[in-house]
C-alpha atoms as a PDB file:
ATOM      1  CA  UNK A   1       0.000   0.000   0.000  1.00  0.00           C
ATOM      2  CA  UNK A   2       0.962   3.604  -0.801  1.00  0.00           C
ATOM      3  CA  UNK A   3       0.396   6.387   1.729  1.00  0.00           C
ATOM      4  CA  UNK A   4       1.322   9.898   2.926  1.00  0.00           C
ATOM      5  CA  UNK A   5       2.663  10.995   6.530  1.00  0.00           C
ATOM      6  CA  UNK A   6       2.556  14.854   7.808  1.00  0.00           C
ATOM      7  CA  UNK A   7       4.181  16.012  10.852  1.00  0.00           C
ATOM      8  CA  UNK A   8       6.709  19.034  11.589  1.00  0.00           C
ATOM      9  CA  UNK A   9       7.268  22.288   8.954  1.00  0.00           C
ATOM     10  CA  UNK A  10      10.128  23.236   9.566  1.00  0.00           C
ATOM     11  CA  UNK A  11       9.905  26.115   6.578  1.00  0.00           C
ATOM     12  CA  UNK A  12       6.051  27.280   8.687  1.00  0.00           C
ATOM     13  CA  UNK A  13       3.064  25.798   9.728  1.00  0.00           C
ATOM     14  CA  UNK A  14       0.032  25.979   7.432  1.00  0.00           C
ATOM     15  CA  UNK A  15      -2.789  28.842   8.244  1.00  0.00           C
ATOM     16  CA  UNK A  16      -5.688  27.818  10.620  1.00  0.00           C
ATOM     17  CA  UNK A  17      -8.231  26.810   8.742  1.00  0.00           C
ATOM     18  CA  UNK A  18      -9.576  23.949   6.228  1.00  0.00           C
ATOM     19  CA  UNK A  19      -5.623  22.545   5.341  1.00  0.00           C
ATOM     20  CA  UNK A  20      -5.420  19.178   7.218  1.00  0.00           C
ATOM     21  CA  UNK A  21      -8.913  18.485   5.915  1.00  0.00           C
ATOM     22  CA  UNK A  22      -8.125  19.202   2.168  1.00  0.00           C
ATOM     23  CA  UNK A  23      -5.367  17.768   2.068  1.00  0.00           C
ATOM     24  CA  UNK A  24      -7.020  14.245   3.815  1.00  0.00           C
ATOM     25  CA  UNK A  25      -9.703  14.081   1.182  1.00  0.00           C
ATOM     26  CA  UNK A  26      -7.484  15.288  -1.875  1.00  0.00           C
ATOM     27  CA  UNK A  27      -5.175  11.975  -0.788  1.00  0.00           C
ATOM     28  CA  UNK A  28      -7.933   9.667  -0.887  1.00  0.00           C
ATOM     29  CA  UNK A  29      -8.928  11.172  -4.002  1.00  0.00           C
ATOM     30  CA  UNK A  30      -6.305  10.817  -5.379  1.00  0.00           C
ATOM     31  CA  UNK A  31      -6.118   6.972  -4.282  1.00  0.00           C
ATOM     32  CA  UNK A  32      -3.597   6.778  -1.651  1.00  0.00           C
ATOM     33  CA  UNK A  33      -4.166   3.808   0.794  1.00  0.00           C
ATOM     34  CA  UNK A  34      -2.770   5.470   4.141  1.00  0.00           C
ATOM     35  CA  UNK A  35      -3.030   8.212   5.809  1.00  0.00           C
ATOM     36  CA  UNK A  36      -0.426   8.623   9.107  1.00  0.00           C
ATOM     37  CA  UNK A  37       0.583  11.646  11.376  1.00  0.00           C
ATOM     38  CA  UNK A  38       4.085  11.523  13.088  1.00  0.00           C
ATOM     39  CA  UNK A  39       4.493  12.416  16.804  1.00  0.00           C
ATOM     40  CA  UNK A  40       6.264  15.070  18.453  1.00  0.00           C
ATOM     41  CA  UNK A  41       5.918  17.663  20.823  1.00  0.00           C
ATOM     42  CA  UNK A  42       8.527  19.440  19.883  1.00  0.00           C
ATOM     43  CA  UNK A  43      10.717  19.227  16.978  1.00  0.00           C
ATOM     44  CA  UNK A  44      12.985  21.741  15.168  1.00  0.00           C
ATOM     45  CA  UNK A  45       9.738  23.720  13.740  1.00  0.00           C
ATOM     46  CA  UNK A  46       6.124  23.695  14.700  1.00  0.00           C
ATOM     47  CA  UNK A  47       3.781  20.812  14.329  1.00  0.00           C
ATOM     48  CA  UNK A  48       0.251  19.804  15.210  1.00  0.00           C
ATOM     49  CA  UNK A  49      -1.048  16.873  17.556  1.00  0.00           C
ATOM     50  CA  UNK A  50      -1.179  13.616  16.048  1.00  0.00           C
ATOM     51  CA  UNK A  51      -4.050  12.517  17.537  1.00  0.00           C
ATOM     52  CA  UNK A  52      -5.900  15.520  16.843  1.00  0.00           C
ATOM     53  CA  UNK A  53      -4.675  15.170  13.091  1.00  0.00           C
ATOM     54  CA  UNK A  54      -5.858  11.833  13.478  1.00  0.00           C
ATOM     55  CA  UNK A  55      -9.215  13.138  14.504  1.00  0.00           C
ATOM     56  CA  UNK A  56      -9.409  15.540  11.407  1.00  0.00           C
ATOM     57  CA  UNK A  57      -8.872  12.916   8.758  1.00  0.00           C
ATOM     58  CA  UNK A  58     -11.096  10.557   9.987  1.00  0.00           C
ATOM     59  CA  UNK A  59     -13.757  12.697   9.750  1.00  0.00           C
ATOM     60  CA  UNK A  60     -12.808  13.953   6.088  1.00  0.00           C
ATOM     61  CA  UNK A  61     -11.803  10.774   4.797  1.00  0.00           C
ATOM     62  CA  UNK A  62     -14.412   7.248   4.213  1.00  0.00           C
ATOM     63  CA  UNK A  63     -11.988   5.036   2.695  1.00  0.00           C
ATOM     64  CA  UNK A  64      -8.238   5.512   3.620  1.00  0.00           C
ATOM     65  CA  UNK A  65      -6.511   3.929   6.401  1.00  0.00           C
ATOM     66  CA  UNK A  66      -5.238   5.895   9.320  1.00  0.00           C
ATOM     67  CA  UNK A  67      -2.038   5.711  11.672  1.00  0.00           C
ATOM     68  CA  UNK A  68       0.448   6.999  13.467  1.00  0.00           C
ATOM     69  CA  UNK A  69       3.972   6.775  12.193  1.00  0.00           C
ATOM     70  CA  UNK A  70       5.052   7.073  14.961  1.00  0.00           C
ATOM     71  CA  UNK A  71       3.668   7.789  18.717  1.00  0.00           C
ATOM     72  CA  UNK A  72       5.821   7.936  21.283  1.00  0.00           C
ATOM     73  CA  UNK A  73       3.619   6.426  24.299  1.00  0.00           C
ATOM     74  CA  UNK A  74       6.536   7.074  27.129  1.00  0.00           C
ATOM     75  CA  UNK A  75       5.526  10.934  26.448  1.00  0.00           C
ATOM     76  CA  UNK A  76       2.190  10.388  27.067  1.00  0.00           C
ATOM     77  CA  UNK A  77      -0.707   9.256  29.596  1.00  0.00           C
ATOM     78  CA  UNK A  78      -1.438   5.758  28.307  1.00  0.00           C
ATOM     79  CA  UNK A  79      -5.006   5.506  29.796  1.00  0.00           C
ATOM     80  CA  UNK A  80      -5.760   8.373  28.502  1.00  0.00           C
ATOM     81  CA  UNK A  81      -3.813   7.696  25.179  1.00  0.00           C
ATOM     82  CA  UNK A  82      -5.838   4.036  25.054  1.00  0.00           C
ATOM     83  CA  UNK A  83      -8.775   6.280  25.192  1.00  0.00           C
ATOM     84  CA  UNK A  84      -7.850   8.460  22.668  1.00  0.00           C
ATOM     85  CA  UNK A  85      -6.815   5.880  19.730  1.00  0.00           C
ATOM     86  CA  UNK A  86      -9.770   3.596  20.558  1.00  0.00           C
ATOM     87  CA  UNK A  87     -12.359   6.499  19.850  1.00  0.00           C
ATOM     88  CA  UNK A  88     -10.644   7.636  16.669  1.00  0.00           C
ATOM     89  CA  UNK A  89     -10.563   3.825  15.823  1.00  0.00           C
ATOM     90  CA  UNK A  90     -14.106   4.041  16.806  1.00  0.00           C
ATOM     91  CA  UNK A  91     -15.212   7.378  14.637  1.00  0.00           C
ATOM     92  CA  UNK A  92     -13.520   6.126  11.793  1.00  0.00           C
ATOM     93  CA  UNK A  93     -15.095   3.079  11.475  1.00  0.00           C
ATOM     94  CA  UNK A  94     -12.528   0.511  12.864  1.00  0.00           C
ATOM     95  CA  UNK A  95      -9.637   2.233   9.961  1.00  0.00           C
ATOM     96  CA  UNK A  96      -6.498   2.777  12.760  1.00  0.00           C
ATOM     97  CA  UNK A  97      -3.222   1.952  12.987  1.00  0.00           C
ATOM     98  CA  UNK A  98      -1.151   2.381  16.153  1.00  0.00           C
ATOM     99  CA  UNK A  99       2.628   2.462  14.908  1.00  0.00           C
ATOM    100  CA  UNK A 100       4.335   3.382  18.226  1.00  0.00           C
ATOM    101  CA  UNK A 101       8.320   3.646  19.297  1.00  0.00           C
ATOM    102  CA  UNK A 102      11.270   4.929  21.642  1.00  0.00           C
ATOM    103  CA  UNK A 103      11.968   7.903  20.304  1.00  0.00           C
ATOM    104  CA  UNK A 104      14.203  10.053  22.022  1.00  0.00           C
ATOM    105  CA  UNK A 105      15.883  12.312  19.944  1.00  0.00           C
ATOM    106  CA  UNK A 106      14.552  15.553  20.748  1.00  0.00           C
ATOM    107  CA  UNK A 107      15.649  16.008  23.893  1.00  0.00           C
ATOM    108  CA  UNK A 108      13.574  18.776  25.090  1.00  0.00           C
ATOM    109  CA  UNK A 109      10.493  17.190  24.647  1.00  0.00           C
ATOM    110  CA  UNK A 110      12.035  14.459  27.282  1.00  0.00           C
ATOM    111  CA  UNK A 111      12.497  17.310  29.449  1.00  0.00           C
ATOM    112  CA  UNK A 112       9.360  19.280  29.247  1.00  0.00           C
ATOM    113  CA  UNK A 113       7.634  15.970  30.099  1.00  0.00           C
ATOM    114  CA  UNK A 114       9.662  15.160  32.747  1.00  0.00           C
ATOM    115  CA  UNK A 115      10.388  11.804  31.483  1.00  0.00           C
ATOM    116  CA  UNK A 116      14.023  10.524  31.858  1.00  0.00           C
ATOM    117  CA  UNK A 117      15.043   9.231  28.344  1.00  0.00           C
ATOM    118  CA  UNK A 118      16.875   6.120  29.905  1.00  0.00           C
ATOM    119  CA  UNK A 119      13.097   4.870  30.478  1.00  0.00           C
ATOM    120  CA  UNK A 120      11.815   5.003  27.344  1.00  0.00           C
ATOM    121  CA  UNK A 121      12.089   1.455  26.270  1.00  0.00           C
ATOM    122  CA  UNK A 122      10.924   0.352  29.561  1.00  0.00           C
ATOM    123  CA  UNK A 123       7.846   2.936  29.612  1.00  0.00           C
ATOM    124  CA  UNK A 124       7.020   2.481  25.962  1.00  0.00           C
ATOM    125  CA  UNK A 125       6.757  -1.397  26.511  1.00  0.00           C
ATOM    126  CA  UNK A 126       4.402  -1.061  29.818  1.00  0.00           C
ATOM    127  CA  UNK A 127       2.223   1.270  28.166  1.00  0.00           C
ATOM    128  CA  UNK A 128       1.684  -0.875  24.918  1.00  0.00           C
ATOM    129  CA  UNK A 129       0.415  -3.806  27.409  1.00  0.00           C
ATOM    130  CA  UNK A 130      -1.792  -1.783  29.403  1.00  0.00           C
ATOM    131  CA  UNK A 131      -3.002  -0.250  25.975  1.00  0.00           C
ATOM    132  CA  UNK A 132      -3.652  -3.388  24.549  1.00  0.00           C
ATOM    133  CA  UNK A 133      -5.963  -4.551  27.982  1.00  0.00           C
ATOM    134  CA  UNK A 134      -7.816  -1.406  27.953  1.00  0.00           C
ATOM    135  CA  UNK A 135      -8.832  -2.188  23.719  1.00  0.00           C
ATOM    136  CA  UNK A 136      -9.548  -5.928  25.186  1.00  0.00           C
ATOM    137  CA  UNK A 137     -13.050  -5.128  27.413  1.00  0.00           C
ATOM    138  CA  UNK A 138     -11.806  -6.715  29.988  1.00  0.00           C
ATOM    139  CA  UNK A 139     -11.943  -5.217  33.576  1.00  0.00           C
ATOM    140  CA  UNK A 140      -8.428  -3.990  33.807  1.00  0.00           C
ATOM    141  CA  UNK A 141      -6.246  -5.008  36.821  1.00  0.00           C
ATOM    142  CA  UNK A 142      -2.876  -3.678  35.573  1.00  0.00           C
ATOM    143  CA  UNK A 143       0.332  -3.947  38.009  1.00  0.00           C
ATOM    144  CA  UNK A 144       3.093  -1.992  36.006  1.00  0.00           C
ATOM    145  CA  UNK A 145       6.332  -0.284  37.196  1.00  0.00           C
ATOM    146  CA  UNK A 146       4.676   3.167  36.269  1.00  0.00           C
ATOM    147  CA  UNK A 147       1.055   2.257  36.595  1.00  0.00           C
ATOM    148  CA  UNK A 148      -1.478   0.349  38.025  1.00  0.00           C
ATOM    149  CA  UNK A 149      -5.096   0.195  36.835  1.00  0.00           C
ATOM    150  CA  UNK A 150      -7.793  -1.584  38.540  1.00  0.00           C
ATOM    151  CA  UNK A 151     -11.304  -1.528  38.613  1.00  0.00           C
ATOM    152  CA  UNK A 152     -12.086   0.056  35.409  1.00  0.00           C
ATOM    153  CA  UNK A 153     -13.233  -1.109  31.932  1.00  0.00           C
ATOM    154  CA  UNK A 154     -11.996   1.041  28.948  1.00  0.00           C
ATOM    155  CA  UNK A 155     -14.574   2.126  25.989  1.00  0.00           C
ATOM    156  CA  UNK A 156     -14.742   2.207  23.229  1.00  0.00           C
ATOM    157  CA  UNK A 157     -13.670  -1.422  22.593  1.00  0.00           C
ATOM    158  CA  UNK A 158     -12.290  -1.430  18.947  1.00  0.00           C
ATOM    159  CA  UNK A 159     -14.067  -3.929  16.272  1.00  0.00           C
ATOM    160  CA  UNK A 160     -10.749  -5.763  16.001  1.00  0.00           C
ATOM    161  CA  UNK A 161      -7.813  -6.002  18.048  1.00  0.00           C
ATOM    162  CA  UNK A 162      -5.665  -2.249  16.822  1.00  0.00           C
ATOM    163  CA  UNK A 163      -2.949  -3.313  15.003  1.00  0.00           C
ATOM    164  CA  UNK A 164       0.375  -1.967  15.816  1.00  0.00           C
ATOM    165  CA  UNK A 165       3.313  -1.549  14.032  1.00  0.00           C
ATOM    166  CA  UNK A 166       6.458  -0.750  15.611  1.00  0.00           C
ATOM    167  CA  UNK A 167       9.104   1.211  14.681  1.00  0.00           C
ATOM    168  CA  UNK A 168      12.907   1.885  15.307  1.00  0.00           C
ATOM    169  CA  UNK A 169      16.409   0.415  13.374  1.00  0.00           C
ATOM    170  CA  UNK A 170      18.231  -0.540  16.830  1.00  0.00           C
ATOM    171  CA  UNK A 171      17.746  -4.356  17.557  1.00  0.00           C
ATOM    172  CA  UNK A 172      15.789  -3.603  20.431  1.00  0.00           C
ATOM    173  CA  UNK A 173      13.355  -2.120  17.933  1.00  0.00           C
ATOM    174  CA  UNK A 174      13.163  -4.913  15.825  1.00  0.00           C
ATOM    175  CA  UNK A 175      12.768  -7.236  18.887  1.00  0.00           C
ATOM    176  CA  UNK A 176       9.843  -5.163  20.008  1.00  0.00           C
ATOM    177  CA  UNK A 177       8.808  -5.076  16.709  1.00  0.00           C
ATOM    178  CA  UNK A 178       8.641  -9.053  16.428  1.00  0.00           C
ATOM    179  CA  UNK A 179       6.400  -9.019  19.185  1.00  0.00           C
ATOM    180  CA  UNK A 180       3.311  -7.133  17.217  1.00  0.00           C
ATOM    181  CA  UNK A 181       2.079  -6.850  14.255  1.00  0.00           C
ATOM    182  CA  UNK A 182       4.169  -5.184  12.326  1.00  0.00           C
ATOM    183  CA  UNK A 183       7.531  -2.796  11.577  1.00  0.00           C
ATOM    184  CA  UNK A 184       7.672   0.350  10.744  1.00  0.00           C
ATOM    185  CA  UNK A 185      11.032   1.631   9.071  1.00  0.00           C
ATOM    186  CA  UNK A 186      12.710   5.306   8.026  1.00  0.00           C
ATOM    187  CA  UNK A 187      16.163   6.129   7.591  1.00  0.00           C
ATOM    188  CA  UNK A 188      17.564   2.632   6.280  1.00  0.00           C
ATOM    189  CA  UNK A 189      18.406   1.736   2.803  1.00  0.00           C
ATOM    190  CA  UNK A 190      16.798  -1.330   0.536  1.00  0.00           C
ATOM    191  CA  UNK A 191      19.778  -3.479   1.725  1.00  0.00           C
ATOM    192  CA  UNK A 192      19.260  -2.134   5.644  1.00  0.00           C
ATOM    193  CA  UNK A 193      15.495  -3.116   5.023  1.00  0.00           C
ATOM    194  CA  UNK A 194      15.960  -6.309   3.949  1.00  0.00           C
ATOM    195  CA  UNK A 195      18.915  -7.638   6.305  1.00  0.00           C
ATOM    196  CA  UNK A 196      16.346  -6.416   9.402  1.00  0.00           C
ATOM    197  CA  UNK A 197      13.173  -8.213   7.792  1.00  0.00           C
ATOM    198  CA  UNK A 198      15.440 -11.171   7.947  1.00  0.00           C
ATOM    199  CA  UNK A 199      16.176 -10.513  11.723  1.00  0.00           C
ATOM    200  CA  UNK A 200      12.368 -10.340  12.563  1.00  0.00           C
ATOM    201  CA  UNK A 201      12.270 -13.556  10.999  1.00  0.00           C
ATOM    202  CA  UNK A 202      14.610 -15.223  13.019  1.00  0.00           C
ATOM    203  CA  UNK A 203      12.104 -14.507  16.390  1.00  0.00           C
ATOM    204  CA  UNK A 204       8.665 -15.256  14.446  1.00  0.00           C
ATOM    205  CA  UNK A 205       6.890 -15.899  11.450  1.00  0.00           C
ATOM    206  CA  UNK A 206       6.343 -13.344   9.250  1.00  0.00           C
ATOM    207  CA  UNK A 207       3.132 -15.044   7.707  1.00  0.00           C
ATOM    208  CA  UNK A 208       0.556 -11.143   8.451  1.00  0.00           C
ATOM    209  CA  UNK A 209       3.552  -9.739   9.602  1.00  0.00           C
ATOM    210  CA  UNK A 210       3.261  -6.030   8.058  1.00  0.00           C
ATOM    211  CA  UNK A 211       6.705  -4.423   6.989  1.00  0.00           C
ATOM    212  CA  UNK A 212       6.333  -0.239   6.313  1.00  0.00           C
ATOM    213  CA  UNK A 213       8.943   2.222   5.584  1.00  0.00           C
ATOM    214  CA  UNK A 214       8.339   6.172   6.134  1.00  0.00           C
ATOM    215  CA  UNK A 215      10.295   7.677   2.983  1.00  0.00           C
ATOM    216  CA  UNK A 216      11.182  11.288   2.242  1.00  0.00           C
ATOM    217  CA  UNK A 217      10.945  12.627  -0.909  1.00  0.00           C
ATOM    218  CA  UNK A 218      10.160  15.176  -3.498  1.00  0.00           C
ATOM    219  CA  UNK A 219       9.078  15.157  -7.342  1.00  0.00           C
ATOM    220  CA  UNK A 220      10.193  17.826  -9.272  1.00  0.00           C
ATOM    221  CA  UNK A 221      10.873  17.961 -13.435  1.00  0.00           C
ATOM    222  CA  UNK A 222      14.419  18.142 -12.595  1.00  0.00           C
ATOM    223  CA  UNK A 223      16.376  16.065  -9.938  1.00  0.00           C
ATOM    224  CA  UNK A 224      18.510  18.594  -8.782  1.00  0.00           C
ATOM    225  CA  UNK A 225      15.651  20.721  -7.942  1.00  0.00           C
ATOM    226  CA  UNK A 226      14.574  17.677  -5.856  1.00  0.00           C
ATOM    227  CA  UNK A 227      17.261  17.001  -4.161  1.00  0.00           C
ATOM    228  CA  UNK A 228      17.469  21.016  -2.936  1.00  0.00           C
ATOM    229  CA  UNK A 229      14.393  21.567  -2.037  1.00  0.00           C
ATOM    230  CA  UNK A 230      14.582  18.116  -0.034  1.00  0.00           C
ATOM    231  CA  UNK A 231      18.121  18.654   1.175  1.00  0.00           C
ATOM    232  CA  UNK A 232      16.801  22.285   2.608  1.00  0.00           C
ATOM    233  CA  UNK A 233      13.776  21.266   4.309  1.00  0.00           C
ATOM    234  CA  UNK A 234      15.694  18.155   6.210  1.00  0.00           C
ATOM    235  CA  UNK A 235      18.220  20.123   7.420  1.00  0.00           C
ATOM    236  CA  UNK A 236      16.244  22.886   8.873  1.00  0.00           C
ATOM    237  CA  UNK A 237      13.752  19.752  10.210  1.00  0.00           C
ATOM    238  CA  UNK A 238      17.076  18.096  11.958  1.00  0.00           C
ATOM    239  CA  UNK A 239      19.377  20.669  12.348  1.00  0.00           C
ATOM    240  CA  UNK A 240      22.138  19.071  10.333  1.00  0.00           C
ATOM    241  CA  UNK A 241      23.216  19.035   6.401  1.00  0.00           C
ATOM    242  CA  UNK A 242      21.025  16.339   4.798  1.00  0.00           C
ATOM    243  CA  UNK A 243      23.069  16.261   1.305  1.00  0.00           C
ATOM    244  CA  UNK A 244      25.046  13.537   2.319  1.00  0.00           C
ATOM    245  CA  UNK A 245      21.560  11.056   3.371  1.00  0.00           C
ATOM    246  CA  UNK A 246      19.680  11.564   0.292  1.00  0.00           C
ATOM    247  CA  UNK A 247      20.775   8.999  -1.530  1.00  0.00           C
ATOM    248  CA  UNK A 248      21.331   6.418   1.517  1.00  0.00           C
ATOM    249  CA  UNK A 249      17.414   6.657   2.131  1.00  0.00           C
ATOM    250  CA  UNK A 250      15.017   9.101   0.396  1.00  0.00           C
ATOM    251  CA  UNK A 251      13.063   8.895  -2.675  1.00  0.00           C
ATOM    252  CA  UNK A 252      13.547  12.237  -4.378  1.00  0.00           C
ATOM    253  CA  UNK A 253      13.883  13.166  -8.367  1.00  0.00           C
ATOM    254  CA  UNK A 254      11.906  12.912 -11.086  1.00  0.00           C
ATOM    255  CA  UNK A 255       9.149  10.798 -11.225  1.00  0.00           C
ATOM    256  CA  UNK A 256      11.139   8.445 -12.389  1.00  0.00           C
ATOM    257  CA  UNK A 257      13.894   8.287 -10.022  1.00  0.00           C
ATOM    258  CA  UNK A 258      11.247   8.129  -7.408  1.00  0.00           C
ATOM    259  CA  UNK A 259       8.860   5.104  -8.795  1.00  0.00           C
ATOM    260  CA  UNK A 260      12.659   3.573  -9.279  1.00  0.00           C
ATOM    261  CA  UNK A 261      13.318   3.941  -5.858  1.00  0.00           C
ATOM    262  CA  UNK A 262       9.941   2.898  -4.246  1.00  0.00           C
ATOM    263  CA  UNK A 263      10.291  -0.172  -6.253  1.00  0.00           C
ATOM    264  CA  UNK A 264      13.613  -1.103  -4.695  1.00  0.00           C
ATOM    265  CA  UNK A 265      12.072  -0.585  -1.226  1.00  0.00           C
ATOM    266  CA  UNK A 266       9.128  -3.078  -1.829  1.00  0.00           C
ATOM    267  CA  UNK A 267      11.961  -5.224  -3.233  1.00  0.00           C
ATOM    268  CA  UNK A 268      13.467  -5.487  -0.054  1.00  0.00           C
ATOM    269  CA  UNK A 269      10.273  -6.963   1.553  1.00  0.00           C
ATOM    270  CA  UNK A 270       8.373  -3.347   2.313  1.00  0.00           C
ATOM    271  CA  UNK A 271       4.689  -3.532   2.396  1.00  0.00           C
ATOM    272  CA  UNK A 272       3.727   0.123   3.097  1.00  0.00           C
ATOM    273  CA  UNK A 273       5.205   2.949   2.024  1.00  0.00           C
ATOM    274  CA  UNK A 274       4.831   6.275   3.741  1.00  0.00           C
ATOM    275  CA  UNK A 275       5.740   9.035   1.616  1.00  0.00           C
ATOM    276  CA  UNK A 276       6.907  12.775   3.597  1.00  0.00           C
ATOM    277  CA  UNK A 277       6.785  14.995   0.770  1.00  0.00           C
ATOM    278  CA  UNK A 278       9.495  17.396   1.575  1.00  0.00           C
ATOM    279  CA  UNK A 279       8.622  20.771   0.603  1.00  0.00           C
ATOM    280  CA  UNK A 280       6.505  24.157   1.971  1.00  0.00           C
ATOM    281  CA  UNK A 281       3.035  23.602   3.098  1.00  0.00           C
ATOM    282  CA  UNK A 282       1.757  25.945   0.108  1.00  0.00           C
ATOM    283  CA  UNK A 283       3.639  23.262  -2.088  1.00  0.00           C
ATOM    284  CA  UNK A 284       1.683  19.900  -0.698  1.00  0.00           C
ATOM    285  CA  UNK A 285      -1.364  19.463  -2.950  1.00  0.00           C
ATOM    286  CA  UNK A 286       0.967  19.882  -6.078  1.00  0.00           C
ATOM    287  CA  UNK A 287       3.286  17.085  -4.392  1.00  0.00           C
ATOM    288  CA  UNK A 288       0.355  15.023  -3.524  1.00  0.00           C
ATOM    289  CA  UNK A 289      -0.471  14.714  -7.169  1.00  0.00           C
ATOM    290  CA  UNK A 290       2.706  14.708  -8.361  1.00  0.00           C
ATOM    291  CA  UNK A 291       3.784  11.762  -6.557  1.00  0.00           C
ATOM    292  CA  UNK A 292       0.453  10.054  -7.296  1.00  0.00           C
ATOM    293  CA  UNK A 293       1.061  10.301 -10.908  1.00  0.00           C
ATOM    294  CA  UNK A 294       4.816   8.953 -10.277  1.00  0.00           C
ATOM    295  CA  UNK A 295       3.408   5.928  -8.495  1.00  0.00           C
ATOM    296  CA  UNK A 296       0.528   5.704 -10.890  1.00  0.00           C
ATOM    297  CA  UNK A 297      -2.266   5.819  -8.407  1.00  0.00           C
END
């Protein structure tokens, strides 16, 4: 499946108004298969909730699968988070995906939420299990290290168990990942891709076993226009100089280069592709189509 992730802009945000909502219904339009939000709350730029995003597009959208790509649950209250991703599984009509990791890379969101980033495996992992009881119906009696929960029953209970993909490169990752339902890649090359599928395989069958990779990229008539508009907006989003990464693990060029290198990805064993078009806000609907026609949507 082909789909489309927003989250920071680094270059501005959009204006208030109907952009999150257009730009939901001109994707499935335009037949993309998944729609995903990435998670911070804070990056090097502004950025909107993901759950709230989450929110927006499920009530634009009928068709188009929804996610998150990816939360970070050790930031957040997971009751409350449980609560959250079951009702916009709920609204939608049973279309969510919970792609969840570690994070940890933007260290002042660690410290704004007073969360020591030595936890974060520890935290994410406790807060995926007591997710996964509240979805369940059960009365919860949940002993964690962080929390207990007892004498409640969550709502709304989702139609089918949430799938959730996990995501991360580290071998922790890729353990946790083994665990669930699927992985959810970004910064790894075709070869990377495929040597970790084969990892995951070693602790489980991979028989359901969903394998997605979050790509950046850009169309443009010329690839050199591409790669600078791509190379600009990554290195304001990660305060660093991106020229060097764009071959190692984007998808940017024509629309050639870019169908070239979305084939090599599914090559390598990925399922899902997420593409984050790199470029200004005002510059998303023509990327949306442009990329659509590159794929041949």
């Amino acid at each position: 499946m082909i789909g489309l992730l927003t989250g920071s802009w680094p270059l501005g945000m959009p204006p208030p108004g109907p952009f999150y909502r257009d730009f939901a219904r001109q994707a499935e339009a335009r037949g993309y298969d998944l729609l995903f939000s990435g998670d911070h709350l804070f990056m090097h730029g502004p950025n909107a909730d993901a759950l709230a995003l989450l929110a927006c597009f499920a009530g634009a959208t009928e068709r188009v699968t929804l996610g998150t790509g990816v939360l970070l649950p050790a930031l957040r209250e997971p009751v409350v988070l449980a609560k959250q991703l079951a009702t916009i599984d709920h609204v939608s009509g049973g279309r969510l995906i919970v792609g969840a990791g570690v994070g940890g890379e933007i260290e002042q969101e660690w410290r704004a939420m007073e969360v020591p980033r030595a936890e974060r495996g520890a935290r994410t992992d406790e807060a995926l299990a007591l997710m996964q009881a509240f979805w369940s119906g059960a009365p919860l009696d949940f002993q964690g290290r962080f929390r207990t929960v007892t004498g409640v029953t969550g709502s709304p209970i989702p139609s089918r168990a949430l799938p959730v993909w996990i995501g991360g490169r580290s071998d922790a990752a890729l353990r946790r990942a083994a665990r669930f339902d699927g992985w959810c890649a970004y910064a790894a090359s075709p070869r990377r891709v495929r040597e970790s599928v084969e990892r995951i395989a070693e602790w489980r069958d991979l028989d359901g076993f969903r394998v997605s990779y979050v790509v950046f990229t850009c169309v443009a008539d010329r690839a050199e226009d591409a790669r600078a508009t791509t190379a600009h907006v990554l290195g304001k989003r990660y305060q660093q100089d991106f020229e060097r990464f764009l071959d190692a693990f984007c998808a940017v060029g024509t629309a050639d280069d870019v169908a070239a290198r979305i084939a090599a990805y599914h090559e390598a064993g990925v399922h899902d592709i997420l593409l984050v078009p790199q470029v200004p806000w005002q510059e998303l609907p023509e990327q949306v189509d442009r990329i659509a026609d590159a794929l041949s949507l």
